[in-house]
C-alpha atoms as a PDB file:
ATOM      1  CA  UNK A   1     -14.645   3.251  11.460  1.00  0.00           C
ATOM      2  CA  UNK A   2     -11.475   4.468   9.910  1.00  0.00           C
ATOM      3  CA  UNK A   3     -10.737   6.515  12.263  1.00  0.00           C
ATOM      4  CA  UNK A   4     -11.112   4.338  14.731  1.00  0.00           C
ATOM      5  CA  UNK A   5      -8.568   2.189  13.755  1.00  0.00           C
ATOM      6  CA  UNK A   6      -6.319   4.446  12.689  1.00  0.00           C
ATOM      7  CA  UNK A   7      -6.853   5.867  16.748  1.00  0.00           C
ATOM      8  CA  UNK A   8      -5.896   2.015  17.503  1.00  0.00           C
ATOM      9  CA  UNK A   9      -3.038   1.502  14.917  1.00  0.00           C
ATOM     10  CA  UNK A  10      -1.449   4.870  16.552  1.00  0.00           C
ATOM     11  CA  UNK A  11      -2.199   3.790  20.273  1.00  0.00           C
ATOM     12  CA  UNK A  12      -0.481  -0.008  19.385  1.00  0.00           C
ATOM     13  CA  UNK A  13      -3.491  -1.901  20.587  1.00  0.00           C
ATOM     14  CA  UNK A  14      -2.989  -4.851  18.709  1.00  0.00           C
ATOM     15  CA  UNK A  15      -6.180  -7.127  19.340  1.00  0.00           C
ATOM     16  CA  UNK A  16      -8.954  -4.071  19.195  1.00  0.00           C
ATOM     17  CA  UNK A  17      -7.034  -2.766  16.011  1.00  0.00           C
ATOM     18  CA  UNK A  18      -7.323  -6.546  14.881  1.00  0.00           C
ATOM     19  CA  UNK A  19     -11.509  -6.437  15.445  1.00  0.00           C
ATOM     20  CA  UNK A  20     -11.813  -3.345  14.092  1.00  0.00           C
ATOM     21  CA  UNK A  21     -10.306  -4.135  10.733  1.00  0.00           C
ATOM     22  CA  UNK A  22     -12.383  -7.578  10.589  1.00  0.00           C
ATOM     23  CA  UNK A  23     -15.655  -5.599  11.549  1.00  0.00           C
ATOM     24  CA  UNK A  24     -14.948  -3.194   8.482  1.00  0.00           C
ATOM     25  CA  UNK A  25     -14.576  -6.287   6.060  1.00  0.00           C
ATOM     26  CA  UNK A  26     -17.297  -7.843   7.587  1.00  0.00           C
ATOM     27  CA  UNK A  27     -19.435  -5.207   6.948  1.00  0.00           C
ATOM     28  CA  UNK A  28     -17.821  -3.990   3.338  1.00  0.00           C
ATOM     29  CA  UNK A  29     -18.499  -7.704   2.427  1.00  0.00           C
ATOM     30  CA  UNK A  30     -22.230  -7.644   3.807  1.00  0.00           C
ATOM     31  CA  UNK A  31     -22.735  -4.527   1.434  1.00  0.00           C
ATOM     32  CA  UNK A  32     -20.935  -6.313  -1.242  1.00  0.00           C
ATOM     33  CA  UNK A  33     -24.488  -6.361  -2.953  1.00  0.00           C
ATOM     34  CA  UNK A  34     -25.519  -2.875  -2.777  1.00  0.00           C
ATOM     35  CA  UNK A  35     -21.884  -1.503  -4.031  1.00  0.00           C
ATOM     36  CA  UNK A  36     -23.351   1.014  -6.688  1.00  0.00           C
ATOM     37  CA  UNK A  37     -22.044   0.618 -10.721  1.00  0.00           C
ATOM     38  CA  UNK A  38     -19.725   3.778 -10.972  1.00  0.00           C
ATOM     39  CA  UNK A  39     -17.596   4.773  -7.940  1.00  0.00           C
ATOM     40  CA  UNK A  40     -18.172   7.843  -5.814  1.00  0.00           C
ATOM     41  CA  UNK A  41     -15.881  10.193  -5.120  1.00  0.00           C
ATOM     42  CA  UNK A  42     -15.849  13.796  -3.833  1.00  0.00           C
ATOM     43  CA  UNK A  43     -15.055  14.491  -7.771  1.00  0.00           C
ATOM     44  CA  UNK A  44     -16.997  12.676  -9.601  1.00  0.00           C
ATOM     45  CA  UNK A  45     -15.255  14.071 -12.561  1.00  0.00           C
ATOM     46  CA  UNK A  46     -11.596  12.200 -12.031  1.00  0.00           C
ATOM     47  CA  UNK A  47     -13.308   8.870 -11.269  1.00  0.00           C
ATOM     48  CA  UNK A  48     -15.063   9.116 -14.585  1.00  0.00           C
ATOM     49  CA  UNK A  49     -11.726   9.801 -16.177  1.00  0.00           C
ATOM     50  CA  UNK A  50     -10.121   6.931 -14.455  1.00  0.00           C
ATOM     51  CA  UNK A  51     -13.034   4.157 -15.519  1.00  0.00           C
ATOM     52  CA  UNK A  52     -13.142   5.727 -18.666  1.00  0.00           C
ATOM     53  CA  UNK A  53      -9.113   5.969 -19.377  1.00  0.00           C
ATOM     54  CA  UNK A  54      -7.752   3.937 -16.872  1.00  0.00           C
ATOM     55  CA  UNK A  55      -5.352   6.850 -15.841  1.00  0.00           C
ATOM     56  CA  UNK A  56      -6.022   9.959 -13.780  1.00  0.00           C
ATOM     57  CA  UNK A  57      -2.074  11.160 -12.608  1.00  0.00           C
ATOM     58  CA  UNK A  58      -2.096  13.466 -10.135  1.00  0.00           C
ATOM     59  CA  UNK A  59      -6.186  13.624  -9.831  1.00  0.00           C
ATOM     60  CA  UNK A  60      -7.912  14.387  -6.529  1.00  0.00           C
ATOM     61  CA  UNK A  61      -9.279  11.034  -6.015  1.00  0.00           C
ATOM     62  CA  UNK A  62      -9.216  11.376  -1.711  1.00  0.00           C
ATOM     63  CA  UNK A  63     -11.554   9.178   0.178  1.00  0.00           C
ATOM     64  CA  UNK A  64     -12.438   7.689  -3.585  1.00  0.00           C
ATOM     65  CA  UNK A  65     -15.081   4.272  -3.317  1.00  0.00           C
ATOM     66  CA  UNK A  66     -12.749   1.917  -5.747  1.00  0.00           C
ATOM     67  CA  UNK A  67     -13.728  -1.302  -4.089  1.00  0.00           C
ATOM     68  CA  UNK A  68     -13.850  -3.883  -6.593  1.00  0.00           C
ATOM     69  CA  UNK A  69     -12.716  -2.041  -9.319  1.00  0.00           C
ATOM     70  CA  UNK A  70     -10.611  -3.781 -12.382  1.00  0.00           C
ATOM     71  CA  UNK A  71      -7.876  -0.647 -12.356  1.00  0.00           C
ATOM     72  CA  UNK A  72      -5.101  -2.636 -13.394  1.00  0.00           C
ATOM     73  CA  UNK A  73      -2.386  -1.112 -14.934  1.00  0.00           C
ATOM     74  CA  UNK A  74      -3.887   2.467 -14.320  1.00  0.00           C
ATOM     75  CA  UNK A  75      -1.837   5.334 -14.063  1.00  0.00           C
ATOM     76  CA  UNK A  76      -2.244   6.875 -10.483  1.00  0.00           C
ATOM     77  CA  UNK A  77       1.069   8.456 -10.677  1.00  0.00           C
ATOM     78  CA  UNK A  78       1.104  11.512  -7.939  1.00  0.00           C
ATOM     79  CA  UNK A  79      -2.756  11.145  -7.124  1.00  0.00           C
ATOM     80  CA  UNK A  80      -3.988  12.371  -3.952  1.00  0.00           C
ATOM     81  CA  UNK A  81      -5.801   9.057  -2.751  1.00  0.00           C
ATOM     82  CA  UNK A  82      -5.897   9.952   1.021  1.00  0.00           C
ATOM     83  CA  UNK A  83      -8.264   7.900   2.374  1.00  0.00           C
ATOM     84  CA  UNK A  84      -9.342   5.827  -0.784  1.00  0.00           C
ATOM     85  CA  UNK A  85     -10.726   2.423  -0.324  1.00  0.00           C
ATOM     86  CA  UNK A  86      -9.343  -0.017  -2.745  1.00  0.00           C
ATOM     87  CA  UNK A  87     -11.075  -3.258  -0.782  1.00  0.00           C
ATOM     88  CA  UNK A  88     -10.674  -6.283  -3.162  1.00  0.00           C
ATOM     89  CA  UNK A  89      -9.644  -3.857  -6.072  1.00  0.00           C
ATOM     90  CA  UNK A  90      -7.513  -5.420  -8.845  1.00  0.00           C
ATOM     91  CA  UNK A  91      -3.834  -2.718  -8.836  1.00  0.00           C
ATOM     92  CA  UNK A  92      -1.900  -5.460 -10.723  1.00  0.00           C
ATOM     93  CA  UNK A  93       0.417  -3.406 -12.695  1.00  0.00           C
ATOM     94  CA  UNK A  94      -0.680  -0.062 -11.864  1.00  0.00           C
ATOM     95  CA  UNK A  95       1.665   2.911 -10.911  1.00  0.00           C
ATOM     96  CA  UNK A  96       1.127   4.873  -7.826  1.00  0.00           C
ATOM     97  CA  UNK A  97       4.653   6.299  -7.779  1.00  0.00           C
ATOM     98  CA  UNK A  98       4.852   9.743  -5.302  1.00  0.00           C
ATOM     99  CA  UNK A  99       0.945   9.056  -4.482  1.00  0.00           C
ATOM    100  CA  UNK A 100      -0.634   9.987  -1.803  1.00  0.00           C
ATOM    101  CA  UNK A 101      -2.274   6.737  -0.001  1.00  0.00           C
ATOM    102  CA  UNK A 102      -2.408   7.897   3.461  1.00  0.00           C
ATOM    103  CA  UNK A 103      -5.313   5.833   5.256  1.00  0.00           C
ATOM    104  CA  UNK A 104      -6.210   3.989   2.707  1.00  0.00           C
ATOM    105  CA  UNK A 105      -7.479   0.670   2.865  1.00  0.00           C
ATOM    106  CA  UNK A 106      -5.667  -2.084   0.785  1.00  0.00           C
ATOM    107  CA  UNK A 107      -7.723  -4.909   1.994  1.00  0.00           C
ATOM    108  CA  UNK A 108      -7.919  -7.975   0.140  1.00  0.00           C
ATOM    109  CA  UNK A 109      -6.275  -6.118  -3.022  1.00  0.00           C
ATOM    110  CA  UNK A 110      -4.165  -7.768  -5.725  1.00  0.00           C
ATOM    111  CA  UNK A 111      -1.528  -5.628  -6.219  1.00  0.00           C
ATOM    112  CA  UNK A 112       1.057  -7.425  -8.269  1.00  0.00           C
ATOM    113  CA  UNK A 113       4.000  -5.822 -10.072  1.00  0.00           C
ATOM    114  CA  UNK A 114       2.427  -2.319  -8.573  1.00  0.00           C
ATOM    115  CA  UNK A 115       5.107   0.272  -8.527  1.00  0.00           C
ATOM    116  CA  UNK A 116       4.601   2.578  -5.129  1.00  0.00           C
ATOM    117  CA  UNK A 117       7.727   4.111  -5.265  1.00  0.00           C
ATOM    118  CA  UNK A 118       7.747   7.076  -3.291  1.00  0.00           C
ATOM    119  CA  UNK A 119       4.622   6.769  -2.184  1.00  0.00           C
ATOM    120  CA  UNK A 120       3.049   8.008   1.408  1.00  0.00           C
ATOM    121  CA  UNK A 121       1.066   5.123   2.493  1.00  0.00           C
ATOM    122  CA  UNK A 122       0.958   5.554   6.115  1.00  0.00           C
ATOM    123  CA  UNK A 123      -1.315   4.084   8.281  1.00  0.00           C
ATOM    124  CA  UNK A 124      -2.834   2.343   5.563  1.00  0.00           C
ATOM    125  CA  UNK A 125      -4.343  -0.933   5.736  1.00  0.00           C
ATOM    126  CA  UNK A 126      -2.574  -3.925   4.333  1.00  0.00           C
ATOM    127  CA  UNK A 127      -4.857  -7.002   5.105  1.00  0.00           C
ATOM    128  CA  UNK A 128      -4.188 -10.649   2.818  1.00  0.00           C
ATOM    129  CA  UNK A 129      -2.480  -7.454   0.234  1.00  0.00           C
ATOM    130  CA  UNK A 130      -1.160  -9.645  -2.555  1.00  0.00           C
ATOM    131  CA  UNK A 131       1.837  -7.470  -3.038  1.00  0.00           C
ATOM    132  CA  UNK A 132       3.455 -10.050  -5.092  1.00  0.00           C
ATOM    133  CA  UNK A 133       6.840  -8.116  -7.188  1.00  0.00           C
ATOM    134  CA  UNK A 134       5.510  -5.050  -6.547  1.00  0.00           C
ATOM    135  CA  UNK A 135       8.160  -1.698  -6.468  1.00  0.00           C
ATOM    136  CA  UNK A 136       7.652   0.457  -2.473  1.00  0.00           C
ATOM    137  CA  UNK A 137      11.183   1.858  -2.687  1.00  0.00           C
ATOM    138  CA  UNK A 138      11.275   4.225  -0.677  1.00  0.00           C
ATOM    139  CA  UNK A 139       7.722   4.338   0.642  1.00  0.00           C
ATOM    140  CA  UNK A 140       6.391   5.813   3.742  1.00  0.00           C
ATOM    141  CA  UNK A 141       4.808   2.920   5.796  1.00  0.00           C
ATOM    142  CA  UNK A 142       4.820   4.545   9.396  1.00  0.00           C
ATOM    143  CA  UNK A 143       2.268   2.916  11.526  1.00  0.00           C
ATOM    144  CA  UNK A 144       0.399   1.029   9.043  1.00  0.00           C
ATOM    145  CA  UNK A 145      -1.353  -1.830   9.426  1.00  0.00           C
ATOM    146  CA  UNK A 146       0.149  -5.231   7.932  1.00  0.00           C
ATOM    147  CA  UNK A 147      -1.814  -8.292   8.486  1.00  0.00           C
ATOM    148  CA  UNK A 148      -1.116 -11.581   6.394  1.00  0.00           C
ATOM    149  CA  UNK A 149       0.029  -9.397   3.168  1.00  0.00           C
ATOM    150  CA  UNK A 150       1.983 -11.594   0.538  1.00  0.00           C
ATOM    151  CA  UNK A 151       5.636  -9.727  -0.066  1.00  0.00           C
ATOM    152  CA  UNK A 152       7.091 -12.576  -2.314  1.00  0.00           C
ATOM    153  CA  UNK A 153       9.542 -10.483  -4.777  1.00  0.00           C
ATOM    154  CA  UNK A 154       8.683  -6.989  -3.457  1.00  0.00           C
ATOM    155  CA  UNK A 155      11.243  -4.577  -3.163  1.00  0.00           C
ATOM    156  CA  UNK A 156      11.260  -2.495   0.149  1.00  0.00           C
ATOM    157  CA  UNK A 157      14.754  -0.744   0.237  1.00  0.00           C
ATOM    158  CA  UNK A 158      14.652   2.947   1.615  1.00  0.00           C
ATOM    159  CA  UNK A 159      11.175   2.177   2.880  1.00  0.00           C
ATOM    160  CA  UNK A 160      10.496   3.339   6.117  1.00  0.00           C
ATOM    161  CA  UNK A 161       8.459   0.952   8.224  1.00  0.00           C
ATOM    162  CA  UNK A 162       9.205   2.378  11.770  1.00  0.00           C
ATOM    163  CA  UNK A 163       6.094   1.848  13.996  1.00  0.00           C
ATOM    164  CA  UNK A 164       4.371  -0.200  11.675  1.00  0.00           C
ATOM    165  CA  UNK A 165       1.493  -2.395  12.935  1.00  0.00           C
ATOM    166  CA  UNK A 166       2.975  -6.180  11.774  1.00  0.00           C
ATOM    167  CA  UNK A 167       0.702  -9.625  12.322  1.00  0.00           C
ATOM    168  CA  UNK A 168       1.815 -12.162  10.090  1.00  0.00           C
ATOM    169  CA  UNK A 169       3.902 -10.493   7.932  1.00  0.00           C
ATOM    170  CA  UNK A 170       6.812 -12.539   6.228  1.00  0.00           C
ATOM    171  CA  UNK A 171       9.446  -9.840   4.976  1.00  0.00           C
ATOM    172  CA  UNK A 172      11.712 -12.993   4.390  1.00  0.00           C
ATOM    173  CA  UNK A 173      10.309 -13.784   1.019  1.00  0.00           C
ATOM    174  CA  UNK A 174      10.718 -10.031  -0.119  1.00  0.00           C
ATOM    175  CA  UNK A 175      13.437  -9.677  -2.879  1.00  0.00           C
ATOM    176  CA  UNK A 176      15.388  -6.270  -1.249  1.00  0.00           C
ATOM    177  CA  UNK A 177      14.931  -4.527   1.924  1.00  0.00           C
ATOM    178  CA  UNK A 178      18.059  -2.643   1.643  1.00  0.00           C
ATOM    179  CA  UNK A 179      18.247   0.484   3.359  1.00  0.00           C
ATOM    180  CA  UNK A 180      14.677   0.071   4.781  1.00  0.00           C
ATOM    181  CA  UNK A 181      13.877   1.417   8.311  1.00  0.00           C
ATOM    182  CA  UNK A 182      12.878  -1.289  10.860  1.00  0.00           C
ATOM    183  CA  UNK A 183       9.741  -1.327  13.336  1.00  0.00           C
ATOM    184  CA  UNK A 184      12.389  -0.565  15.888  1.00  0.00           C
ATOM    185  CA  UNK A 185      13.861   2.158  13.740  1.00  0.00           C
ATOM    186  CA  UNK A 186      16.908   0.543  12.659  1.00  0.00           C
ATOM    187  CA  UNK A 187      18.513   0.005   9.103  1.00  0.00           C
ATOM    188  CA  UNK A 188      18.211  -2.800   7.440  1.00  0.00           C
ATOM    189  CA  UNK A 189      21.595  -3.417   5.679  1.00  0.00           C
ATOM    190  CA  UNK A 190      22.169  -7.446   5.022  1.00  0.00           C
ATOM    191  CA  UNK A 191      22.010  -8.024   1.204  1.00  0.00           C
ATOM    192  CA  UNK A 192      22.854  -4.612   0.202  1.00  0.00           C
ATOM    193  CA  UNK A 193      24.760  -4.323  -2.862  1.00  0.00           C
ATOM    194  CA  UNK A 194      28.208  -2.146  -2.129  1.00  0.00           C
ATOM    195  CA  UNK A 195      29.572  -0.334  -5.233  1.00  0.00           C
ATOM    196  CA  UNK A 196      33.208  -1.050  -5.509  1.00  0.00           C
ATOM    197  CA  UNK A 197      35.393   2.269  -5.787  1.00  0.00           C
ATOM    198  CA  UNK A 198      36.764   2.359  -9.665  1.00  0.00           C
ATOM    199  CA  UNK A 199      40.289   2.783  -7.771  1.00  0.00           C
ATOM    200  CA  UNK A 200      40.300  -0.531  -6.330  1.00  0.00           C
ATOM    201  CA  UNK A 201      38.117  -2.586  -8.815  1.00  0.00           C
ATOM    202  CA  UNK A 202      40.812  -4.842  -9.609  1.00  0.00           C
ATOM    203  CA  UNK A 203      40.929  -8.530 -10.661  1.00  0.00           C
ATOM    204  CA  UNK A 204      43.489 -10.753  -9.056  1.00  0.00           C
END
């Protein structure tokens, strides 16, 4: 199913990428009851660590089950998360800087205050993403999928949203977008703060 929308996401059909992403909730939520205790991973080893220590920087953690998971404030600095589904997970507070979060699916996950800094998150899957203050200078958002994410505070500037899938996204109540690359491929300059040269910093 992933793929499939990630196939859609690339080819710009909004409406099937739309049903597709709904389907995959549906069904995440239908299996809501049979989601197992621990998380499974292809190493089982750095998901341990990360329950156990709430940090695992720079851990293979790709295609990682964390739906659901209470993994805020964790340290995921550098991880390889590629394909890692973080459906209704709690990030509040966690850092992701320089991760790798291509694919993955941010559905319905509270990430407030989350620093992705640096962070490769394209063609992930930002659906009702409570993204509230959270840090994506400089991220890599190319062709991603945005749908009714909350942005209030965040700070985009540098990112690089060319491509990106948007339905209902409000970058209006974000607190910087300086520098940031438009769907269109533009720059986004108002608000950006200008140093002033030393040699003509002078008061009247």
């Amino acid at each position: 199913m992933y793929t499939e929308i990630i196939h859609l996401i690339r080819n710009c059909d909004h409406r099937r990428v739309a049903f597709a992403v709904v389907t995959l909730m549906l069904g995440a939520t239908s299996l809501g009851l049979a989601v197992p205790s621990r998380a499974i991973a292809a190493d089982e080893e750095a998901i341990e660590r990360l329950i156990r220590d709430n940090a695992c920087p720079g851990c293979d953690l790709h295609e990682a089950d964390l739906r659901r998971l209470d993994l805020s404030g964790a340290d995921l600095t550098g991880a390889d998360l590629e394909g890692a589904n973080f459906y209704y997970a709690n990030l509040d507070g966690a850092q992701l800087t320089d991760a790798n979060l291509i694919d993955v699916n941010l559905g319905y996950t509270s990430a407030r205050n989350t620093v992705f800094d640096g962070a490769d998150l394209r063609y992930a899957i930002f659906d009702h993403t409570d993204l509230t203050n959270a840090s994506m200078i400089a991220t890599d958002l190319r062709e991603s999928y945005i749908n009714d994410a909350n942005f209030s505070g965040a700070v985009l500037d540098n990112a690089n949203m060319r491509d990106t899938l948007f339905h209902n996204a409000d970058f209006s109540v974000a607190s910087s977008l300086c520098g940031a690359i438009t769907w269109s491929g533009t720059q986004y300059r108002e608000g950006c703060e200008v140093a002033v040269p030393p040699e003509i910093d002078y008061k009247f």
